[in-house]
C-alpha atoms as a PDB file:
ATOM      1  CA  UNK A   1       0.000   0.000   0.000  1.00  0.00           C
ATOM      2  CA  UNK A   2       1.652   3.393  -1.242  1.00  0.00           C
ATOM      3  CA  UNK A   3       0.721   6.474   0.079  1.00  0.00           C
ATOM      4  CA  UNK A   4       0.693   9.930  -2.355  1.00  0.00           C
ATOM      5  CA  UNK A   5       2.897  12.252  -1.552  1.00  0.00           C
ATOM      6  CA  UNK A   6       4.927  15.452  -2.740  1.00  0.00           C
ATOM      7  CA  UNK A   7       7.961  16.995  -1.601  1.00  0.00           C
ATOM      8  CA  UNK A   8       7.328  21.106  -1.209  1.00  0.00           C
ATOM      9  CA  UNK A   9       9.846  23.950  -0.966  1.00  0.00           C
ATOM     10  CA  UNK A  10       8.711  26.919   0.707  1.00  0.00           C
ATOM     11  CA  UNK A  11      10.354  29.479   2.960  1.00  0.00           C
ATOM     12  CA  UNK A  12      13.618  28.144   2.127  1.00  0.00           C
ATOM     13  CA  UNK A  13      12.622  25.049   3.860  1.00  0.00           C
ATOM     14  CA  UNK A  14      11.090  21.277   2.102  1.00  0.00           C
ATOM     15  CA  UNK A  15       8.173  20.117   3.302  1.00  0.00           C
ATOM     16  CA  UNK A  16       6.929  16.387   2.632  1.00  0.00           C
ATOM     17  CA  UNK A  17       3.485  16.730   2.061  1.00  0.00           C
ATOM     18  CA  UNK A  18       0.095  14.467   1.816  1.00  0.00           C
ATOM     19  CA  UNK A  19      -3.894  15.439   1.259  1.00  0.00           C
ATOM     20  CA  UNK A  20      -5.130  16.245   4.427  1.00  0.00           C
ATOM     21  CA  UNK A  21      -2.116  16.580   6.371  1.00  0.00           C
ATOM     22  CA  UNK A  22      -2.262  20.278   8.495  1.00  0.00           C
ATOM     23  CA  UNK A  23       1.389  21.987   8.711  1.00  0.00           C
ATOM     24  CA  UNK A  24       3.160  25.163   9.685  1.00  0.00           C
ATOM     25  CA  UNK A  25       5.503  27.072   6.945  1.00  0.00           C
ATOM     26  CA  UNK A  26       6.734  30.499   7.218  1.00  0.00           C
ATOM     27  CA  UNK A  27       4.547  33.423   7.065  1.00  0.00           C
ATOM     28  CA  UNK A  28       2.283  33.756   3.690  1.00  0.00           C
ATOM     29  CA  UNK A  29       0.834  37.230   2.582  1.00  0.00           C
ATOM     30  CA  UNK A  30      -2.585  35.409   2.454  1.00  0.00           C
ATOM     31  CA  UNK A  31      -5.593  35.806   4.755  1.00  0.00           C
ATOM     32  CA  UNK A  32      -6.505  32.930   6.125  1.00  0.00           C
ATOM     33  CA  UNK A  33      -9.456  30.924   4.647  1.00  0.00           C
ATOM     34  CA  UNK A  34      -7.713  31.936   1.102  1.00  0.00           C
ATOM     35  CA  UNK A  35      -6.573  28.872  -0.921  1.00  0.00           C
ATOM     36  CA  UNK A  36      -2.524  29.124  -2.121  1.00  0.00           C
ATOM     37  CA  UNK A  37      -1.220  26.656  -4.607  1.00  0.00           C
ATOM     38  CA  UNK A  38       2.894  25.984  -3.785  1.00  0.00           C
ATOM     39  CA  UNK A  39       4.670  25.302  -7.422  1.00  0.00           C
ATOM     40  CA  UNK A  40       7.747  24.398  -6.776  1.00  0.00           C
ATOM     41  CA  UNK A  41       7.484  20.748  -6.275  1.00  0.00           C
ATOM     42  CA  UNK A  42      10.713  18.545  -5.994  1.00  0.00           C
ATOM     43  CA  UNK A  43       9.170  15.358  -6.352  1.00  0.00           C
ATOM     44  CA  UNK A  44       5.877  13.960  -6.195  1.00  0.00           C
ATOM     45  CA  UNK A  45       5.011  10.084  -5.505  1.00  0.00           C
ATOM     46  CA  UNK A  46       1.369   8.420  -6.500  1.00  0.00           C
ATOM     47  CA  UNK A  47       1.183   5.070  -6.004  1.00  0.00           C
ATOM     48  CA  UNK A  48       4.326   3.380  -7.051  1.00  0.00           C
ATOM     49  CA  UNK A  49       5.161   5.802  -9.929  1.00  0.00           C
ATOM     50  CA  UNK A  50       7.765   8.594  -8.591  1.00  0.00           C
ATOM     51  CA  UNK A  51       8.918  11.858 -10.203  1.00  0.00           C
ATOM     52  CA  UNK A  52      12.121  13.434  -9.341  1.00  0.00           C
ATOM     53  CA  UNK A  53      12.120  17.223 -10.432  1.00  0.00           C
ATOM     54  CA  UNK A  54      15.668  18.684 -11.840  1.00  0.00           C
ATOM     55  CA  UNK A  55      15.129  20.704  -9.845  1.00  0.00           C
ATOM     56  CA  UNK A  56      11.808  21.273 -10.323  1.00  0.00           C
ATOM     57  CA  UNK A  57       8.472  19.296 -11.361  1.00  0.00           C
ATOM     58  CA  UNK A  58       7.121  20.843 -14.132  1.00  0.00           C
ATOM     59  CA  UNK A  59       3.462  21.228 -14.201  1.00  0.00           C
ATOM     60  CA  UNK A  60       3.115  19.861 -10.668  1.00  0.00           C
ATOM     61  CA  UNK A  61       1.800  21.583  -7.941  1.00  0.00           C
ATOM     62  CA  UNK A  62       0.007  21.585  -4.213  1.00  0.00           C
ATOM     63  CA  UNK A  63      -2.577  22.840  -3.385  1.00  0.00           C
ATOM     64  CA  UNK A  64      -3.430  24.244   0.222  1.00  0.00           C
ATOM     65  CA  UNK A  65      -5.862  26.280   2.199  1.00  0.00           C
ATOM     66  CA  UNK A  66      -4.704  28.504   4.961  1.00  0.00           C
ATOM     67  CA  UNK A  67      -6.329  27.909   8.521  1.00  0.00           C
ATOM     68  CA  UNK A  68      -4.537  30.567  10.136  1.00  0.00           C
ATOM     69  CA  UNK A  69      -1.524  33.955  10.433  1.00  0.00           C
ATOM     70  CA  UNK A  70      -0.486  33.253  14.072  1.00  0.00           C
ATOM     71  CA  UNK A  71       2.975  33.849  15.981  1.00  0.00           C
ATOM     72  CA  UNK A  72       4.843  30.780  17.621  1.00  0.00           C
ATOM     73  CA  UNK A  73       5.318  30.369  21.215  1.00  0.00           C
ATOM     74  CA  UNK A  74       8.633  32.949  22.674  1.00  0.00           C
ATOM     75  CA  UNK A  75      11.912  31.844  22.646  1.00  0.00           C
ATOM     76  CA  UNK A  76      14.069  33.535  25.042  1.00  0.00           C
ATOM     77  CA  UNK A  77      17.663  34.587  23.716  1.00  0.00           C
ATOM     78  CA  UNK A  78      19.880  35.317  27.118  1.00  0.00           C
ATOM     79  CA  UNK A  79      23.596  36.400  26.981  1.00  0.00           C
ATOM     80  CA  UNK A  80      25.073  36.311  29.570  1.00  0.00           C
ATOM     81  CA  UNK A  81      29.801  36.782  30.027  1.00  0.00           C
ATOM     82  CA  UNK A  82      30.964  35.775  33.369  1.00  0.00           C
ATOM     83  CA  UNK A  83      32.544  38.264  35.522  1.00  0.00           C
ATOM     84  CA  UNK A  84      31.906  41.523  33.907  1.00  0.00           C
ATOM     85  CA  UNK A  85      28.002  41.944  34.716  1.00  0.00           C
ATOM     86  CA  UNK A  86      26.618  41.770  31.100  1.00  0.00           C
ATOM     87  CA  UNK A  87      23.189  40.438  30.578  1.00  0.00           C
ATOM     88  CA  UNK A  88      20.670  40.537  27.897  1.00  0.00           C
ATOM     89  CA  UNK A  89      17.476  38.916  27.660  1.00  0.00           C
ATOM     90  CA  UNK A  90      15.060  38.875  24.889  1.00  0.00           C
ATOM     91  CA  UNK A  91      12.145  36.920  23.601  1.00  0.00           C
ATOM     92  CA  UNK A  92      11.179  36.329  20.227  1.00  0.00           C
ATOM     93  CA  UNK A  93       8.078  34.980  18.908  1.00  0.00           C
ATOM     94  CA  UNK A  94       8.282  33.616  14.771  1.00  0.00           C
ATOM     95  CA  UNK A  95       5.366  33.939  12.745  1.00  0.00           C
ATOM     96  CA  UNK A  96       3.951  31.019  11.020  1.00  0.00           C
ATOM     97  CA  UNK A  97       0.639  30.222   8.568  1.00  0.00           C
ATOM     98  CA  UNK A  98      -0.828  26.935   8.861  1.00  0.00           C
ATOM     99  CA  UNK A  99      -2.338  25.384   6.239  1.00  0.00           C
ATOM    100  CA  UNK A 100      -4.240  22.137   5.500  1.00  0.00           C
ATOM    101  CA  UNK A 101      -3.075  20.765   2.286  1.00  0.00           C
ATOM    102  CA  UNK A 102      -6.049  19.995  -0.124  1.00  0.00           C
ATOM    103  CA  UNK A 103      -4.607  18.368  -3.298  1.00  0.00           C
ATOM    104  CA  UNK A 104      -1.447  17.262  -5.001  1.00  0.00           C
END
C-alpha cells in the first residue's frame, strides 16, 4: 500500500506533504481561509510511480488552504559573560501560517 505524496519547498525550507495533512511554513501574505497553490514541487510520488524534479516538477503543484496567520510560542535569547556583569534577555516569537493541504 503506497501512500501519495509530494515533496514542497517553501520558505527556504522542504516540506513532505500528503492530502489532508495540516502543517506550519513560514509566514504567507494570504488571509486565512484563502486557498494558495505551492509550485515548486521537488518530487511527487502516487502510487508506485515517482517523479524526481531537476530541480523542479514541471506542471506539478500543491494545493493548500490557509487555517490561520499566528505567531509561535517565545523563545528567550539570554547572553550572559561571566565576571563583567553583562546580561541581555530577549524573547522572540516567529510567525507562522498553517495550512491544510487539499490536493497534489
Amino acid at each position: 500500500m503506497s501512500q501519495d505524496f509530494a515533496i514542497i519547498q517553501t520558505g527556504g525550507k522542504q516540506y513532505k506533504v500528503a492530502a489532508g495533512q495540516k502543517l506550519k511554513v513560514e509566514k504567507l501574505p494570504v488571509d486565512a481561509g484563502a486557498t494558495v497553490a505551492f509550485d515548486k514541487v521537488l518530487l511527487v510520488a502516487k502510487g508506485d510511480s515517482v517523479t524526481v524534479g531537476m530541480p523542479h516538477v514541471s506542471g506539478a503543484k500543491v494545493e493548500a488552504k490557509v487555517l490561520r496567520q499566528d505567531k509561535e510560542d517565545t523563545k528567550l535569547v539570554f547572553r550572559y559573560h561571566a565576571k563583567v556583569r553583562y546580561k541581555k534577555k530577549k524573547g522572540h516569537r516567529q510567525p507562522f501560517t498553517e495550512v491544510e493541504i487539499v490536493k497534489i
